[in-house]
C-alpha atoms as a PDB file:
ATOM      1  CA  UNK A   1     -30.471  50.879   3.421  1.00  0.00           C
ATOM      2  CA  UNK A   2     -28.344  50.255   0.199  1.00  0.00           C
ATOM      3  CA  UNK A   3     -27.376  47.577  -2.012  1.00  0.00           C
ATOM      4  CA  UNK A   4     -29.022  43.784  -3.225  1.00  0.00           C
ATOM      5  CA  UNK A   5     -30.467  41.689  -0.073  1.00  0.00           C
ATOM      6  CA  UNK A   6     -27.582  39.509  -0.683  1.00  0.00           C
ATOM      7  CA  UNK A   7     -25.214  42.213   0.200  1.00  0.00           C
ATOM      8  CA  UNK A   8     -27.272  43.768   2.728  1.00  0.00           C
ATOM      9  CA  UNK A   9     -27.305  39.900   4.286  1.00  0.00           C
ATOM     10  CA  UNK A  10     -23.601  39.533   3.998  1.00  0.00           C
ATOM     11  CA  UNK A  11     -23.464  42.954   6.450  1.00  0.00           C
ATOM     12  CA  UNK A  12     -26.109  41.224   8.988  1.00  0.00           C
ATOM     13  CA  UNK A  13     -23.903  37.799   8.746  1.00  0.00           C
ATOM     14  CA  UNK A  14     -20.509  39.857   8.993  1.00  0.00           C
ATOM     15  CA  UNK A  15     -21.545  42.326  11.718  1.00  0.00           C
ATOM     16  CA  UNK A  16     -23.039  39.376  14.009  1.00  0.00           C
ATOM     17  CA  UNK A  17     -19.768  37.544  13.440  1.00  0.00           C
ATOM     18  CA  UNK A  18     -17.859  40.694  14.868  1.00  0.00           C
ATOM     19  CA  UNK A  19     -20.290  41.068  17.580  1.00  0.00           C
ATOM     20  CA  UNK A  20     -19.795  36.957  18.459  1.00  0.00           C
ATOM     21  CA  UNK A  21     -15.908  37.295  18.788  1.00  0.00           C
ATOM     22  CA  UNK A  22     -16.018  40.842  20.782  1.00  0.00           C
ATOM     23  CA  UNK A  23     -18.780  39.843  22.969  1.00  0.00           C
ATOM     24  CA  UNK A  24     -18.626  36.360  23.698  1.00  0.00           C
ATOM     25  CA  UNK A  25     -14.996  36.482  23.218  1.00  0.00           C
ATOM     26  CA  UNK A  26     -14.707  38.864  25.364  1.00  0.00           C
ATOM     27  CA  UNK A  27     -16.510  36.415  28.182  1.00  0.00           C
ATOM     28  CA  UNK A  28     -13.893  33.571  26.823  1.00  0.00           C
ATOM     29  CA  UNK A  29     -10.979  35.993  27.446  1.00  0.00           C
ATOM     30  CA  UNK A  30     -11.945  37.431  30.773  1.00  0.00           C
ATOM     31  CA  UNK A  31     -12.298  33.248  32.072  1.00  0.00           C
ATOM     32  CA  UNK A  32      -8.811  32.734  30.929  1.00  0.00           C
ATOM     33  CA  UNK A  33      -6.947  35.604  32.826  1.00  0.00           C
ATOM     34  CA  UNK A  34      -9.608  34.603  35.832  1.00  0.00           C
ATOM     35  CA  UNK A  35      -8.285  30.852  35.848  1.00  0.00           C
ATOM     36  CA  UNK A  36     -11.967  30.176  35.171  1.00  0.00           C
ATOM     37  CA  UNK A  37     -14.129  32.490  37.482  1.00  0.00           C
ATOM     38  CA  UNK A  38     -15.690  36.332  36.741  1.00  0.00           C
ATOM     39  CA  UNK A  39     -15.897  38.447  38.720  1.00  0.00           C
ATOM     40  CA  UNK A  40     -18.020  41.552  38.632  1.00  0.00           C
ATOM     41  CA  UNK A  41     -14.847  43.829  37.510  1.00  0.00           C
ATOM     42  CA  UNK A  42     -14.813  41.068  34.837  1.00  0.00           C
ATOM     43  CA  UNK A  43     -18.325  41.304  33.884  1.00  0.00           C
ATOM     44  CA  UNK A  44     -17.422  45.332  33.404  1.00  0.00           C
ATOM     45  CA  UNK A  45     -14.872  44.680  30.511  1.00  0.00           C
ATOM     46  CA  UNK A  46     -17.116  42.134  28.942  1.00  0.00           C
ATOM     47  CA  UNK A  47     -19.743  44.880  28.774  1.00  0.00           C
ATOM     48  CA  UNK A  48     -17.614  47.102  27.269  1.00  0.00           C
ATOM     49  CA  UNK A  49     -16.543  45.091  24.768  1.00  0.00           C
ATOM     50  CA  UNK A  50     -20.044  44.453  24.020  1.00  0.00           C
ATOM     51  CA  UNK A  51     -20.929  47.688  23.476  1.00  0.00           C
ATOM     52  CA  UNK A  52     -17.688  48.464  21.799  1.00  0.00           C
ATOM     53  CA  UNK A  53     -18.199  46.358  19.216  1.00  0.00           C
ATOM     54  CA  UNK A  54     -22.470  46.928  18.639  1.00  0.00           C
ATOM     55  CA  UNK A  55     -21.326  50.696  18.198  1.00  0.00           C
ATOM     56  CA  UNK A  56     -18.538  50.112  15.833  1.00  0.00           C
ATOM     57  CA  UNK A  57     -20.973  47.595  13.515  1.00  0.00           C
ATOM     58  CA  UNK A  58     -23.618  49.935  13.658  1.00  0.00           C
ATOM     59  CA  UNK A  59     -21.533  52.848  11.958  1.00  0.00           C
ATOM     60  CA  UNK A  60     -19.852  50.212   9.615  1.00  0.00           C
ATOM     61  CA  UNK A  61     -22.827  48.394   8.260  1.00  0.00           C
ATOM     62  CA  UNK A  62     -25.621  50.683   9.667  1.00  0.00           C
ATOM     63  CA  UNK A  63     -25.890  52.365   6.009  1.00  0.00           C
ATOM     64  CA  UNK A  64     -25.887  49.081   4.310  1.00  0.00           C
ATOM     65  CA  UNK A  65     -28.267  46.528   6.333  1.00  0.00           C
ATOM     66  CA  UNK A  66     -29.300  48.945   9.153  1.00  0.00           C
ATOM     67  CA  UNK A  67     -27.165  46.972  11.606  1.00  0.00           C
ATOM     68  CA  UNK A  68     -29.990  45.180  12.952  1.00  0.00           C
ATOM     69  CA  UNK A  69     -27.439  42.172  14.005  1.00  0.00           C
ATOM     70  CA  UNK A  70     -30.314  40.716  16.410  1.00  0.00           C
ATOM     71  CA  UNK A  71     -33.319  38.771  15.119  1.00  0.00           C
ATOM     72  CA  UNK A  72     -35.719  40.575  17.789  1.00  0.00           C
ATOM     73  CA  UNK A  73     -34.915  44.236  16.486  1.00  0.00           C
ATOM     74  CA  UNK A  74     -35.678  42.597  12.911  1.00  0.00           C
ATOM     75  CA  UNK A  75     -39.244  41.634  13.739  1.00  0.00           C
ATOM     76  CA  UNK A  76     -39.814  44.326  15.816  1.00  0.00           C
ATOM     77  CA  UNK A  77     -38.908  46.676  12.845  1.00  0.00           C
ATOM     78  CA  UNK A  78     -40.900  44.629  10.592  1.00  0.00           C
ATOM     79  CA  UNK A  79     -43.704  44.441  12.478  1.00  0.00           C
ATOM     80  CA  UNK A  80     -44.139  48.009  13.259  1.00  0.00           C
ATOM     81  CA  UNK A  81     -43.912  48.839   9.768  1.00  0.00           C
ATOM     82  CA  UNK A  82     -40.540  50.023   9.143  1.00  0.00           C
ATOM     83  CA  UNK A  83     -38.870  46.498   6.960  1.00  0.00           C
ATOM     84  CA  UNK A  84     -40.535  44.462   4.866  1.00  0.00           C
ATOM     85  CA  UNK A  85     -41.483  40.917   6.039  1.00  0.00           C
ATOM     86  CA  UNK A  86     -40.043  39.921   2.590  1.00  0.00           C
ATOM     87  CA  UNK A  87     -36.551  40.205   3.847  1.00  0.00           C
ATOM     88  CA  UNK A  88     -36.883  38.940   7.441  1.00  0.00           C
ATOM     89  CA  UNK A  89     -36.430  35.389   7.186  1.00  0.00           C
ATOM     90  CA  UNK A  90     -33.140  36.088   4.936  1.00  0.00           C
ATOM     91  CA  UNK A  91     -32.281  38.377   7.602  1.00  0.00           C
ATOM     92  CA  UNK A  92     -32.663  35.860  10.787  1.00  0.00           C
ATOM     93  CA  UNK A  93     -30.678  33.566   8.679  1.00  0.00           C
ATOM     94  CA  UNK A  94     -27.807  35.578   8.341  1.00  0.00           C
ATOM     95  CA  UNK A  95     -27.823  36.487  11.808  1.00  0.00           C
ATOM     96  CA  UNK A  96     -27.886  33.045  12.900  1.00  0.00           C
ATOM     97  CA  UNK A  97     -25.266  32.176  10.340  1.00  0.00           C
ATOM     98  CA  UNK A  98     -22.960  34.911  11.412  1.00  0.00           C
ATOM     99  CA  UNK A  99     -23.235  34.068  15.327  1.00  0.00           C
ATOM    100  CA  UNK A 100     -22.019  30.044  14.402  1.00  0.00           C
ATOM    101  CA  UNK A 101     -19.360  31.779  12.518  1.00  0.00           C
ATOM    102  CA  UNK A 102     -18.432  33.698  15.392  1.00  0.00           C
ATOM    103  CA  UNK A 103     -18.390  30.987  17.409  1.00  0.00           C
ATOM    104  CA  UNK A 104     -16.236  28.711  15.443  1.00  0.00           C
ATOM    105  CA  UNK A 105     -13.417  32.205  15.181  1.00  0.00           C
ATOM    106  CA  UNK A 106     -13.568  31.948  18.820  1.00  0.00           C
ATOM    107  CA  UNK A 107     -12.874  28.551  18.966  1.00  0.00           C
ATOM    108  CA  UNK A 108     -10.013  29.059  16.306  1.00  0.00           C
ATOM    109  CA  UNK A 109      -8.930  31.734  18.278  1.00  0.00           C
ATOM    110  CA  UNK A 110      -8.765  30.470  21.974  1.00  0.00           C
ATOM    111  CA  UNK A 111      -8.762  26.788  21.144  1.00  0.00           C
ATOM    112  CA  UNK A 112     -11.076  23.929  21.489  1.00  0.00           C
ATOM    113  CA  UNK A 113     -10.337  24.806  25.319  1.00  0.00           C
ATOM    114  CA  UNK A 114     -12.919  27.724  24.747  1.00  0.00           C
ATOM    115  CA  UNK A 115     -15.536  25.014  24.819  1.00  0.00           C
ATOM    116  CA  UNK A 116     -14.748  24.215  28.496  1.00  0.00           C
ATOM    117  CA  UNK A 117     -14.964  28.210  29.344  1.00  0.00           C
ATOM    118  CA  UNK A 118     -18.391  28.891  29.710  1.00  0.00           C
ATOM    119  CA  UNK A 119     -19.240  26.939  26.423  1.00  0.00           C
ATOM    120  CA  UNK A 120     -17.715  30.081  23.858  1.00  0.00           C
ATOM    121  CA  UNK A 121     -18.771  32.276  25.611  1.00  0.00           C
ATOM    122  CA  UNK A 122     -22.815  31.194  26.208  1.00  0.00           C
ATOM    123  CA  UNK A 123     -25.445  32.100  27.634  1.00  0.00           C
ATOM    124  CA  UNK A 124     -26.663  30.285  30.842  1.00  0.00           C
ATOM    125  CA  UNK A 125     -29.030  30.881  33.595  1.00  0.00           C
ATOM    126  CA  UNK A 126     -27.853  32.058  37.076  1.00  0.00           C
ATOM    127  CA  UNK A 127     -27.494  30.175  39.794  1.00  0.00           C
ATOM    128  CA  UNK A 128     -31.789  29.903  41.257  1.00  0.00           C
ATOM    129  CA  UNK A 129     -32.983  31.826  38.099  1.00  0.00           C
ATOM    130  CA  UNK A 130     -35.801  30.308  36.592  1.00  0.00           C
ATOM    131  CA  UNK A 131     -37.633  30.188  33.587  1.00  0.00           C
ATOM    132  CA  UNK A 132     -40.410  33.232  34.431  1.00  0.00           C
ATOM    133  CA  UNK A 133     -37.341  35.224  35.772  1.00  0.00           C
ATOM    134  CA  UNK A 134     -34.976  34.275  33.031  1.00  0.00           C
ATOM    135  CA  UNK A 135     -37.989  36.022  30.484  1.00  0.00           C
ATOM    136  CA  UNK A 136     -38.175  38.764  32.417  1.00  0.00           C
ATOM    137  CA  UNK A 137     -34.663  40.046  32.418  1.00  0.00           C
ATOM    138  CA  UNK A 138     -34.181  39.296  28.508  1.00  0.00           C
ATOM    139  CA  UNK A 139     -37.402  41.458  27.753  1.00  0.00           C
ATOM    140  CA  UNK A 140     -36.406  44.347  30.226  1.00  0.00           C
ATOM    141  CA  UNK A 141     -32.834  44.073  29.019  1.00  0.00           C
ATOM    142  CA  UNK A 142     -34.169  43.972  25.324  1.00  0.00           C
ATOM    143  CA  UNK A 143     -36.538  47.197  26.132  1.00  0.00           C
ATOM    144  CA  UNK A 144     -33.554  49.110  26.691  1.00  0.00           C
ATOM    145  CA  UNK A 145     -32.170  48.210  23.762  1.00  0.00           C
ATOM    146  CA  UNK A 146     -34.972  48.590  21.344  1.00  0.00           C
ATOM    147  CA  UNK A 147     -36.092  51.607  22.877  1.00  0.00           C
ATOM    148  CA  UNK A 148     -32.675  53.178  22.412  1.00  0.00           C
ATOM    149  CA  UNK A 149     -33.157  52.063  18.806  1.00  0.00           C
ATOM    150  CA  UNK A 150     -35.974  53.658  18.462  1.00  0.00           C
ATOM    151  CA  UNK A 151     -34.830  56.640  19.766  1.00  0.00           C
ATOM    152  CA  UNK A 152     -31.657  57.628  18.328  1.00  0.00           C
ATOM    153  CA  UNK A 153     -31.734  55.352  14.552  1.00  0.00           C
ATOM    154  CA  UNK A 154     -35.586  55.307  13.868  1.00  0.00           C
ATOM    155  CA  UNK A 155     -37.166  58.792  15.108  1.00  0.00           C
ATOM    156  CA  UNK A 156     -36.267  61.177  12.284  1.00  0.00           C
ATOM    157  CA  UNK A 157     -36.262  64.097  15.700  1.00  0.00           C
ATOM    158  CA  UNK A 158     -32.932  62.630  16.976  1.00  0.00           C
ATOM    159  CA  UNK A 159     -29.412  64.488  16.794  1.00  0.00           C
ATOM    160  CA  UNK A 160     -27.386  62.719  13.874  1.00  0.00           C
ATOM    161  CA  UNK A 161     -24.305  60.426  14.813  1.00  0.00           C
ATOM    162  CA  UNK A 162     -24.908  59.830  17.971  1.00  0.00           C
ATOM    163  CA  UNK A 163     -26.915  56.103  17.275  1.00  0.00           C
ATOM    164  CA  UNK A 164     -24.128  53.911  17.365  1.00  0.00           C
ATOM    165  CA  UNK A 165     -22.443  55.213  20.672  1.00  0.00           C
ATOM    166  CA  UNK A 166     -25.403  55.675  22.585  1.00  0.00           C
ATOM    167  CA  UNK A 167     -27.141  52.439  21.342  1.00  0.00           C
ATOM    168  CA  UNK A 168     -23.711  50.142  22.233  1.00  0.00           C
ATOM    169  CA  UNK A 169     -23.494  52.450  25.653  1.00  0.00           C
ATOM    170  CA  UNK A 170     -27.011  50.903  26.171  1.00  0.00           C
ATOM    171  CA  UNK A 171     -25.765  47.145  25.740  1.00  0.00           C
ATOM    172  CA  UNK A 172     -23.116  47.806  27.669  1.00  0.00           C
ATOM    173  CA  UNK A 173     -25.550  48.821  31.153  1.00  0.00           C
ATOM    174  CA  UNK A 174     -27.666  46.089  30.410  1.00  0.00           C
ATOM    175  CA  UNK A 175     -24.829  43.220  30.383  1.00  0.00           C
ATOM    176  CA  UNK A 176     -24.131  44.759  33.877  1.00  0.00           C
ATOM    177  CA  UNK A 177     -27.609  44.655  35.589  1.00  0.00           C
ATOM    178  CA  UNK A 178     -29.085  41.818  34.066  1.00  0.00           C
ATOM    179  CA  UNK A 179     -25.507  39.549  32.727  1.00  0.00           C
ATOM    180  CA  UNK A 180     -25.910  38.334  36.718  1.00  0.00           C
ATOM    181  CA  UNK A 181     -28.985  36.493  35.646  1.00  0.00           C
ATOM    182  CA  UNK A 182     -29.135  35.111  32.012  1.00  0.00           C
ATOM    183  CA  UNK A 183     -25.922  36.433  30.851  1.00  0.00           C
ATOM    184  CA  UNK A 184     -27.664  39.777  29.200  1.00  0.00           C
ATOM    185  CA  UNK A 185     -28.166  37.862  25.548  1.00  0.00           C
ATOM    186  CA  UNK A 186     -30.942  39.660  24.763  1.00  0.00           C
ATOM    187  CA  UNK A 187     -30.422  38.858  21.049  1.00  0.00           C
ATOM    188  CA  UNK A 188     -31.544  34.984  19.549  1.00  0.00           C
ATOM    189  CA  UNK A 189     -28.434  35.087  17.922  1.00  0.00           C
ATOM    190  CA  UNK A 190     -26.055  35.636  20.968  1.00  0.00           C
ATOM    191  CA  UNK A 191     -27.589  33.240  22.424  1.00  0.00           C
ATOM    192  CA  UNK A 192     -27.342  30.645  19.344  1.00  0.00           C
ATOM    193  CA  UNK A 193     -24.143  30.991  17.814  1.00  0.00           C
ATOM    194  CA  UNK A 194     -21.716  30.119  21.106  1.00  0.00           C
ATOM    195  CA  UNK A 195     -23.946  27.150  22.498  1.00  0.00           C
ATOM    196  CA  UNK A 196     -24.136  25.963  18.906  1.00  0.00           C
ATOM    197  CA  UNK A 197     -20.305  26.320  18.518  1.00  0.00           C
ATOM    198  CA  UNK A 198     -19.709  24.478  22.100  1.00  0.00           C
ATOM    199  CA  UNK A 199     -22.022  21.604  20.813  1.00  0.00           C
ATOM    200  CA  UNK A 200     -20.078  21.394  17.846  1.00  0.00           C
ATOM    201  CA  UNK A 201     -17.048  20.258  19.905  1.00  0.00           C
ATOM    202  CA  UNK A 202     -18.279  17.788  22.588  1.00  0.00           C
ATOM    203  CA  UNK A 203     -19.633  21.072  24.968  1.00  0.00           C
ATOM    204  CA  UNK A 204     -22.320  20.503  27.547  1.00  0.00           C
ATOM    205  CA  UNK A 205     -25.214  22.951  26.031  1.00  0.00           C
ATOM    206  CA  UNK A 206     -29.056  23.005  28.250  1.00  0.00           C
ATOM    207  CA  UNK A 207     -30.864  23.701  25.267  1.00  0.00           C
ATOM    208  CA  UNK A 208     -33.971  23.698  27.178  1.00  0.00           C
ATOM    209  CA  UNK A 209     -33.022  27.425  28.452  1.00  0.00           C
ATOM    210  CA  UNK A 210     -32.539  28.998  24.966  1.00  0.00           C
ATOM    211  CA  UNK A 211     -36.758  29.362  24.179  1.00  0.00           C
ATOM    212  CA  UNK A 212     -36.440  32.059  27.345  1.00  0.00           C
ATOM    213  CA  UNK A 213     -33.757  33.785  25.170  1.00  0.00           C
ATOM    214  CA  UNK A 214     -35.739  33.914  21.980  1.00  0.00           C
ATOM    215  CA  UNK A 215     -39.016  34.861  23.882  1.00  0.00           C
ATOM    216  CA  UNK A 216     -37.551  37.199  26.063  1.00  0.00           C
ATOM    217  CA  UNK A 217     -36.157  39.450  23.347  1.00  0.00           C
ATOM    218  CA  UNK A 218     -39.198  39.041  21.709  1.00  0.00           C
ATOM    219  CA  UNK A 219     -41.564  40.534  23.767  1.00  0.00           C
ATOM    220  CA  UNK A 220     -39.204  43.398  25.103  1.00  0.00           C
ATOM    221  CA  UNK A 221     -38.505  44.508  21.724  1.00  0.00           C
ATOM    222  CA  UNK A 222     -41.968  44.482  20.128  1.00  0.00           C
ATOM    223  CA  UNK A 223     -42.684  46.137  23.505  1.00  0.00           C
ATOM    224  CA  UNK A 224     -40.136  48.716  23.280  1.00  0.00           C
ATOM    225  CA  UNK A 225     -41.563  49.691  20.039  1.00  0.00           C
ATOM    226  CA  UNK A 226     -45.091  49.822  20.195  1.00  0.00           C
ATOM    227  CA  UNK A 227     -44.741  51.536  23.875  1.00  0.00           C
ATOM    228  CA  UNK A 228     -42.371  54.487  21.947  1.00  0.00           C
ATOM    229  CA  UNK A 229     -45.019  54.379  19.221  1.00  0.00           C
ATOM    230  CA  UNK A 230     -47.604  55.329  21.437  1.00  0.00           C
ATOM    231  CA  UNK A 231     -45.670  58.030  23.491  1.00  0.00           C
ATOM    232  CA  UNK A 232     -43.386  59.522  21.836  1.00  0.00           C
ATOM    233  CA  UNK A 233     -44.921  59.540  18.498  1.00  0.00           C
ATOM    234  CA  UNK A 234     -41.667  58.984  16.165  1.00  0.00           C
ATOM    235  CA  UNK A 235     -44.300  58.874  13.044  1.00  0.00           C
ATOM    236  CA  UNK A 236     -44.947  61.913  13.971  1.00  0.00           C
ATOM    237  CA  UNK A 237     -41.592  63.110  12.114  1.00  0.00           C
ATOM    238  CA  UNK A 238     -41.334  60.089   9.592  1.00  0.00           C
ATOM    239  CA  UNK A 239     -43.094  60.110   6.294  1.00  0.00           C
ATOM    240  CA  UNK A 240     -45.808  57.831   6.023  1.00  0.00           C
ATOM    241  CA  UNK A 241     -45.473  54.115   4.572  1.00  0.00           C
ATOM    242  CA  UNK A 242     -45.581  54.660   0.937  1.00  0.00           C
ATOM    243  CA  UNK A 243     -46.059  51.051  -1.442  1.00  0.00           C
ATOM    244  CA  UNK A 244     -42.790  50.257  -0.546  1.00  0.00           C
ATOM    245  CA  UNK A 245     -41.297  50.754   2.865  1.00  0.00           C
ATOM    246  CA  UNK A 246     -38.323  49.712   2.721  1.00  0.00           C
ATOM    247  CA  UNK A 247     -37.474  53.107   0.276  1.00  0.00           C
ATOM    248  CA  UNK A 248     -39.468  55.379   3.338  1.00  0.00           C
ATOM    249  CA  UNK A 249     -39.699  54.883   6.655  1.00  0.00           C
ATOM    250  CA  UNK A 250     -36.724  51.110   6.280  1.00  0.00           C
ATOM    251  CA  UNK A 251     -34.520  53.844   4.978  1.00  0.00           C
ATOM    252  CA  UNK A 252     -34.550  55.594   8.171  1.00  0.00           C
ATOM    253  CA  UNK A 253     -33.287  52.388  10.096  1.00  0.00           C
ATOM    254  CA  UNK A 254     -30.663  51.507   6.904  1.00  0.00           C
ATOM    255  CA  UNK A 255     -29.185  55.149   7.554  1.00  0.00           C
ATOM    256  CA  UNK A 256     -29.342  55.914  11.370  1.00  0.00           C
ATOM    257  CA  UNK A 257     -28.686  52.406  13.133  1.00  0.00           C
END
C-alpha cells in the first residue's frame, strides 16, 4: 500500500461509494424497468454489476488502500497478521462513510422514489429466512469471497493481474446463489450505507436483521482465512512479519487486491 492513512482512507471511502451506486444501484435500476419486481434474469445483471464494479475498484485503488472496501476483509486481514490494527478502525470508518455516500448518490440519482424501491437498494431477508439461516448464507457467501482474496491478492504464488477479475467474478456467483436469501451483502458496509440512506428519507428499515449481516461476514471471512492459512500455506511464499507489517506481508494486500 502507498501514501498517508488519510489518503489511503479517502480510496476505502471512494471505492465503497462506487461499489454503493454500481451495486445497490444496480438493484434500484433493475426495480424500475421491472415496475417494482426482480426477477432472477434481474438478479443476473445486478450481479454483474456487482462484480463489475469490485473488479474495477480493486485495480484503481488496490495499490493505494488494498481495496479492502468491506469491513470483514479488514479484520480478517488484520487479524491474520497482514494490516495493522492501528489503521482498522479508520478503515471501517471510511467504509461506512463511503456506503452512506453511496446511498445518498443513489438517491440523487434515481430520486427520493429510490427509497420506496427496495429501500436504495438494501439488504433484506427472504421471504421464511431466518436469523440462523440469514448467518449462514452471509458467512458461506463471505468464504468465497475472502478465500478468493486470499488466493489471488494475498498468496505471493498467484499469477499477477488476474485479482481484480477473478475476485469481482467471485461476487458476482455469490449475489446469484445466496442474493435469494439475504440479498448476498456479505460486506457491513453494503448492508449499512442503503438502509441508512432509506432511513434518512422516511424509508421503512428492520434494523433488527443487520447484526446477521455484520456477523455473517465476520465469521466467513476470518474463516476463509485461517482455513487457507492452514491448507494452502500462503506464508509459505510471503516473508515473515517484520516490526512493521504493514511494509511486509500489508504490502502484499496494498499491491495485489
Amino acid at each position: 500500500m502507498t501514501g498517508s492513512l488519510a489518503r489511503r482512507c479517502g480510496a476505502e471511502l471512494v471505492g465503497t461509494a462506487l461499489l454503493i451506486v454500481f451495486g445497490p444501484g444496480a438493484v434500484v435500476a433493475a426495480l424500475t424497468v421491472g415496475d417494482g419486481t426482480l426477477d432472477y434474469a434481474g438478479l443476473g445483471m445486478i450481479a454483474l454489476s456487482f462484480g463489475l464494479v469490485v473488479a474495477l475498484v480493486i485495480y484503481a485503488f488496490g495499490s493505494t488502500s488494498g481495496a479492502h472496501i468491506n469491513p470483514a476483509v479488514t479484520l480478517a486481514l488484520a487479524t491474520t497478521g497482514r494490516f495493522p490494527w492501528r489503521d482498522v478502525g479508520p478503515y471501517v470508518l471510511a467504509q461506512l462513510a463511503g456506503s452512506v455516500l453511496g446511498g445518498l448518490l443513489v438517491v440523487g440519482a434515481f430520486g427520493t422514489g429510490a427509497v420506496d424501491l427496495g429501500n436504495v437498494g438494501g439488504v433484506a431477508f427472504g421471504d421464511g429466512v431466518g436469523y440462523p439461516q440469514a448467518i449462514l448464507a452471509e458467512a458461506l457467501g463471505t468464504f468465497l469471497l475472502m478465500i478468493t482474496i486470499m488466493a489471488l491478492a494475498v498468496d505471493r504464488r498467484a499469477p499477477v493481474g488476474w485479482s481484480g477479475w477473478l475476485i469481482g467474478l467471485s461476487v458476482t456467483g455469490l449475489v446469484l446463489v445466496f442474493g435469494p436469501l439475504t440479498g448476498a451483502a456479505v460486506n457491513p458496509a453494503r448492508a449499512f450505507g442503503p438502509n441508512a440512506t432509506a432511513a434518512l428519507f422516511g424509508g421503512d428499515v428492520d434494523w433488527t436483521q443487520y447484526p446477521a449481516y455484520v456477523i455473517g461476514p465476520l465469521l466467513g471471512a476470518l474463516a476463509a482465512s485461517l482455513v487457507y492459512d492452514v491448507l494452502a500455506r500462503p506464508g509459505d511464499a510471503e516473508p515473515g512479519p517484520g516490526p512493521d507489517v504493514q511494509g511486509t506481508q500489508g504490502e502484499v494486500t496494498g499491491s495485489r487486491t
